[in-house]
Protein backbone atom coordinates (compact mmCIF):
# COMPACT_ATOMS: atom_id res chain seq x y z
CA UNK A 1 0.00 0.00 0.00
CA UNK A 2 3.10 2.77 0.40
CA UNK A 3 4.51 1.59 -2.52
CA UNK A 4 1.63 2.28 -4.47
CA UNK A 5 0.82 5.49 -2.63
CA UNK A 6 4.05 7.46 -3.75
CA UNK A 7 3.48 5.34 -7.00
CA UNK A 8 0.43 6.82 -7.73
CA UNK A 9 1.42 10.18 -6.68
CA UNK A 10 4.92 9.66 -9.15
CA UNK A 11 2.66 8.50 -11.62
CA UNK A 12 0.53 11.88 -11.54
CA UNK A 13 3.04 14.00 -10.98
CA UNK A 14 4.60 12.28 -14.85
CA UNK A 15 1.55 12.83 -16.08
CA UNK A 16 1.18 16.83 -14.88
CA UNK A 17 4.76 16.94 -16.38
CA UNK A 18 3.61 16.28 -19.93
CA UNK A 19 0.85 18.06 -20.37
CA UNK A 20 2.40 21.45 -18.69
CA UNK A 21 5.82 21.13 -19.87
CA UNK A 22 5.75 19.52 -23.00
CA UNK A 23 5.60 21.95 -26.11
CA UNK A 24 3.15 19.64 -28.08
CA UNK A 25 0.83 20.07 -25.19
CA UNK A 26 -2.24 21.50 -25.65
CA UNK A 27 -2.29 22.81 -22.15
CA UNK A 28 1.32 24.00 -22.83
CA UNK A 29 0.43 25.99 -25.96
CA UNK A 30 -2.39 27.51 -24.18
CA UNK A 31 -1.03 28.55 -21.06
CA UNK A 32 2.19 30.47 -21.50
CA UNK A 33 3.25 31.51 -18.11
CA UNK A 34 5.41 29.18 -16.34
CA UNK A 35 4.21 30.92 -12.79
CA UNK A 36 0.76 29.78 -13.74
CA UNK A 37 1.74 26.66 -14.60
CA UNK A 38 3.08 25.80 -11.48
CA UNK A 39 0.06 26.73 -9.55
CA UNK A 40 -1.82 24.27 -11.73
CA UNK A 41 0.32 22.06 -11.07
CA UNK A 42 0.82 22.60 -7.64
CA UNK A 43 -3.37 22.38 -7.21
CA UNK A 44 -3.29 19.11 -9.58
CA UNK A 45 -0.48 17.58 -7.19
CA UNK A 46 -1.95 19.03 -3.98
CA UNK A 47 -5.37 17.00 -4.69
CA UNK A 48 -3.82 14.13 -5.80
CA UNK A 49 -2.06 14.03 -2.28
CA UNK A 50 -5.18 14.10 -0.56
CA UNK A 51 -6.89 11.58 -2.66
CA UNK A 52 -4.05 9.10 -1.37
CA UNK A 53 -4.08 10.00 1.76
CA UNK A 54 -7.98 9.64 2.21
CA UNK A 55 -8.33 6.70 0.28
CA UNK A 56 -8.78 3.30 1.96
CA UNK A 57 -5.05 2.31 1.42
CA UNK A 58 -3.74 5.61 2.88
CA UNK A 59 -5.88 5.41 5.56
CA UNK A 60 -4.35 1.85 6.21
CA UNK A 61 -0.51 2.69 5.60
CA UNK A 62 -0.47 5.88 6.88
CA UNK A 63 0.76 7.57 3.66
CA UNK A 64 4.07 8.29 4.53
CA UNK A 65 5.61 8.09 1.17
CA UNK A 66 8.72 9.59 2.06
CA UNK A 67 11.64 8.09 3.77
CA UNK A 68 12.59 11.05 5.68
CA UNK A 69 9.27 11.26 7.20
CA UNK A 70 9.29 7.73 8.12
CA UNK A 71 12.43 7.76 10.20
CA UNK A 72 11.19 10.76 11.65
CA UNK A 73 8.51 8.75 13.28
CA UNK A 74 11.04 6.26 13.73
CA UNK A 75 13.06 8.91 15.79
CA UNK A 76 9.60 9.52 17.74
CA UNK A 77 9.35 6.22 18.52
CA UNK A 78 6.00 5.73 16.98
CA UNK A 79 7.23 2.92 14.26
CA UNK A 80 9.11 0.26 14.83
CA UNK A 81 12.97 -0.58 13.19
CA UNK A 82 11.33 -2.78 11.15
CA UNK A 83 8.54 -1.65 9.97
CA UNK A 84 10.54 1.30 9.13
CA UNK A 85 12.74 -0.70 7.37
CA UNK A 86 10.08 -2.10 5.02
CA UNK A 87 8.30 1.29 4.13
CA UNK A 88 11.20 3.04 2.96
CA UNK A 89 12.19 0.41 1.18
CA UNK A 90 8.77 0.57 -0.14
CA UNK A 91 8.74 3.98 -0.97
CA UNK A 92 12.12 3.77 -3.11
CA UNK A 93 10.58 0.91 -4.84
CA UNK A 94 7.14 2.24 -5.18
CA UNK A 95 7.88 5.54 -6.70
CA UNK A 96 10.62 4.28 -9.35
CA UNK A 97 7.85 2.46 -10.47
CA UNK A 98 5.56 4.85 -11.18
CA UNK A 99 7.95 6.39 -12.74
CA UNK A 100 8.50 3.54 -15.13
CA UNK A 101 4.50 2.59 -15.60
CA UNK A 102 4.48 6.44 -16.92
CA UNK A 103 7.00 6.16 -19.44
CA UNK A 104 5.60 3.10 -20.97
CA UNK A 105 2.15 4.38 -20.78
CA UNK A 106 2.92 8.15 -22.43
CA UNK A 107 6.48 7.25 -24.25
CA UNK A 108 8.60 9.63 -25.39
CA UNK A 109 7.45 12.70 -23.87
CA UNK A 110 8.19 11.74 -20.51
CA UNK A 111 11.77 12.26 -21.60
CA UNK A 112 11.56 15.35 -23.49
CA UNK A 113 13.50 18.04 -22.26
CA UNK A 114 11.26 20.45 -20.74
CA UNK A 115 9.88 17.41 -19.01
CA UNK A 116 12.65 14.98 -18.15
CA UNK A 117 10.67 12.36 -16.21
CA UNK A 118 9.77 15.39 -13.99
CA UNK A 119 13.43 15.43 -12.26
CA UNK A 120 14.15 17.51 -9.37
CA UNK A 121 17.03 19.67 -10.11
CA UNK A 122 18.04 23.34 -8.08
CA UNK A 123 16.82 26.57 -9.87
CA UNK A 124 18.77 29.86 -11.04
CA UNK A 125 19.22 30.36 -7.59
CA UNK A 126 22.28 27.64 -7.05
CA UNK A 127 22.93 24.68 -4.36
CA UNK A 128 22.33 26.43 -1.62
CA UNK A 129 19.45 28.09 -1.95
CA UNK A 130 17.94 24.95 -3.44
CA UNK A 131 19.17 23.29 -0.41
CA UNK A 132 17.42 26.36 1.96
CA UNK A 133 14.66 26.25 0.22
CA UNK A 134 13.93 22.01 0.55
CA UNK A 135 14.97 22.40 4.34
CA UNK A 136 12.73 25.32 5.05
CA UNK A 137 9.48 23.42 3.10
CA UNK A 138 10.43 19.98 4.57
CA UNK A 139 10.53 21.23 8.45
CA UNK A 140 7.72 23.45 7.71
CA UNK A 141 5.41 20.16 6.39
CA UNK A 142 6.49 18.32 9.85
CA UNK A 143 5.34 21.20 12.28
CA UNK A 144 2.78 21.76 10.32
CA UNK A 145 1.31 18.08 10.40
CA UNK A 146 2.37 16.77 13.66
CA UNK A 147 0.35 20.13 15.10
CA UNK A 148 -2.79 19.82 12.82
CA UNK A 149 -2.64 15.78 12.68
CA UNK A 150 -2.62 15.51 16.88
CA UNK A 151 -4.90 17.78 17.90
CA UNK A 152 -8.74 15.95 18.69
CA UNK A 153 -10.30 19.75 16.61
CA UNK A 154 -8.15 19.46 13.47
CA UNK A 155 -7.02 16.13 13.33
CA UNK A 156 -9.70 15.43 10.57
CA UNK A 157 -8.55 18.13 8.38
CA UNK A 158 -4.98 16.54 8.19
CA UNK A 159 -5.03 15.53 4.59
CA UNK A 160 -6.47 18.38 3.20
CA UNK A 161 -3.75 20.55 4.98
CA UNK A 162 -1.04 18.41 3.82
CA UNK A 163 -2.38 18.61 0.01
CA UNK A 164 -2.71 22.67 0.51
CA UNK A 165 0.91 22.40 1.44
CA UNK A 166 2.06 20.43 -1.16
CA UNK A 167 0.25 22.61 -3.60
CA UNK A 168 1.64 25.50 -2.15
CA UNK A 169 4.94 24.40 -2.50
CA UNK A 170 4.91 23.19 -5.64
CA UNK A 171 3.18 27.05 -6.78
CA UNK A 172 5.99 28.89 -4.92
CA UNK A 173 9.04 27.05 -4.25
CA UNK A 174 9.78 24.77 -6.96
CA UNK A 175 11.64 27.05 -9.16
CA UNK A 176 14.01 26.93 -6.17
CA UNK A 177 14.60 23.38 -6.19
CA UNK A 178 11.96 21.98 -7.66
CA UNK A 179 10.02 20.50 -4.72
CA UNK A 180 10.61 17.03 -3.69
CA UNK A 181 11.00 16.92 0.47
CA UNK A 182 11.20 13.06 -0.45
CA UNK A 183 14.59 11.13 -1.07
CA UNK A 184 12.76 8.53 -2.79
CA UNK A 185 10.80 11.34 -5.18
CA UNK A 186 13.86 12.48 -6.11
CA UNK A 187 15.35 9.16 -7.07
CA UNK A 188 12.07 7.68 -8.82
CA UNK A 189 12.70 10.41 -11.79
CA UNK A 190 16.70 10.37 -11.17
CA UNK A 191 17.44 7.19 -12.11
CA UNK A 192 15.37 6.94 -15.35
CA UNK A 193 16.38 10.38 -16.63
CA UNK A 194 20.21 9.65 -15.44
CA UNK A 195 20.21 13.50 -13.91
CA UNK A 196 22.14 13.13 -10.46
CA UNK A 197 22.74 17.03 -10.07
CA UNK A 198 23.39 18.02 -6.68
CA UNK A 199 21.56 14.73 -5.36
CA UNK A 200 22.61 15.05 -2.42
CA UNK A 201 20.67 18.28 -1.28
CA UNK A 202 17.59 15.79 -1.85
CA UNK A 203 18.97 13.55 0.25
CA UNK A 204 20.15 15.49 3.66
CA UNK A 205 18.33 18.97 3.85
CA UNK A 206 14.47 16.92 3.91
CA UNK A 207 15.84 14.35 5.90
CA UNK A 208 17.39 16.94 8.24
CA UNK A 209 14.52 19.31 8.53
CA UNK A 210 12.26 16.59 9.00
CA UNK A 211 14.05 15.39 11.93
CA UNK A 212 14.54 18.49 13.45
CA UNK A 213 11.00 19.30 13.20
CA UNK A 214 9.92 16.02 14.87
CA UNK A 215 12.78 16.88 18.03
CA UNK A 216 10.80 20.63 17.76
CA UNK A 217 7.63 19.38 18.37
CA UNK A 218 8.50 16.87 20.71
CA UNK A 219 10.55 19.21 23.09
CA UNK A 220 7.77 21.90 22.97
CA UNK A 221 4.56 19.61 23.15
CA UNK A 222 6.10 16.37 24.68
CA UNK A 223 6.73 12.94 22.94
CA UNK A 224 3.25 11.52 24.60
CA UNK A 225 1.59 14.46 22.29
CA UNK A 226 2.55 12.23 19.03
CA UNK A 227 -0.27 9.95 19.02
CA UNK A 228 0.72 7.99 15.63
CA UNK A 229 2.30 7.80 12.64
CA UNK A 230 -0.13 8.37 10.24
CA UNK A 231 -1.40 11.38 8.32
CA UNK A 232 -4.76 10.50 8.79
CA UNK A 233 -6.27 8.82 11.67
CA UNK A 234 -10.12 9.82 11.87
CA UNK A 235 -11.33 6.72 10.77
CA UNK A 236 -11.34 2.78 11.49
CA UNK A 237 -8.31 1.53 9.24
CA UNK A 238 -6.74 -1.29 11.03
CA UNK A 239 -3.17 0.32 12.31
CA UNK A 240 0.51 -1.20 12.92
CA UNK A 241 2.34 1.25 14.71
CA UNK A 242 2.92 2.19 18.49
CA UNK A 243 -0.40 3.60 17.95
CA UNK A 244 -2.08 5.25 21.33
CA UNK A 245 -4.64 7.35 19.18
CA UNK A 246 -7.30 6.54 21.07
CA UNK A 247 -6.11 9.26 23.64
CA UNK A 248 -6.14 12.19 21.59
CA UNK A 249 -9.36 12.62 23.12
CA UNK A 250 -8.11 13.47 26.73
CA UNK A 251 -6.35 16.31 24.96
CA UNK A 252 -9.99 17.95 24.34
């Protein structure tokens, strides 16, 4: 079920690519701002996030799909090694091949160069404020989500904050450094479009941030104040982690 979260979401995100980027695009050829663009994108991308999330699998898995955010839980002691373990390997896995199901199912302009199997690269702006920019979004998301997501009024509204994020980001920020926040995003387009530029910034500055934001929270609200580690909890999936959700209620 990860795997086929951040699959789906890779596979959307391919499909956005094309008919934004891609010059033979009707969509391209009509809209000819790149700023608007990106904030149809970003709203295409930010729904598509809360589909997953909400949907029956999310609601099962937890909808991680990103490999820094799992060993932040990890860190918060709300997953087990294991388990951990298995979902990022899931999430590599999963959302390399969405990747791949996209480029078989639209071809050749996947790889075109304004498209590029939708690879995360930094902007104008160089390294470092690519690598700012991915550490400021990725610790924002955390705070953000560990707030909204364990609190008994907004807990319900998690996904839906999560997808305004995304979108967002994806509207503002990606011309930075073009928005992943996910090792495992970054890689899924990598690898097929053999771009490795500056990989690394994809690698540490989400994985930092999200750390740090999970040792923020927890030293301002208190470890017991993490109830789980899913996105979205409001409901009656069946859950695997050092779940104690049930007392979000005594926080009321």
């Amino acid at each position: 079920m990860e795997a086929a979260a951040l699959g789906t979401f890779m596979l959307a995100a391919c499909v956005a690519g094309v008919l934004l980027e891609h010059p033979a695009s009707p969509v391209n050829q009509t809209i000819h701002q790149p700023a608007l663009r990106n904030i149809i994108g970003g709203i295409a991308m930010g729904l598509t996030a809360v589909a997953i999330i909400s949907s029956p699998w999310g609601k099962r898995s937890g909808a991680q799909m990103n490999p820094a955010l799992t060993l932040t839980f990890l860190s918060l002691g709300k997953i087990a090694p294991w388990d951990a373990f298995f979902y990022m390997l899931a999430q590599f896995t999963g959302g390399l091949a969405g990747v791949l199901l996209a480029s078989f199912a639209i071809g050749p302009p996947l790889g075109y160069s304004s498209v590029n199997y939708v690879v995360t690269v930094p902007g104008d702006g160089g390294l470092w404020a690519a690598f700012a920019a991915e550490f400021a979004i990725s610790f924002l998301l955390v705070v953000v989500v560990l707030n909204v997501a364990n609190s008994p009024r907004t807990t319900r509204f998690t996904p839906w904050i999560a997808g305004l994020l995304v979108a967002s980001y994806i509207s503002i920020e990606a011309p930075l450094s073009g928005m992943s926040m996910n090792p495992a995003r970054t890689i899924a387009s990598a690898l097929p479009a053999g771009v490795w530029t500056a990989v690394w910034i994809y690698f540490l500055a989400p994985t930092a941030a999200m750390l740090c934001a999970g040792q923020f929270y927890r030293h301002f609200r208190g470890a017991h104040r993490v109830f789980c580690a899913k996105y979205h909890h409001h409901n009656n999936q069946r859950c695997i982690f050092r779940c104690n959700y049930g007392a979000i209620h005594d926080e009321q």
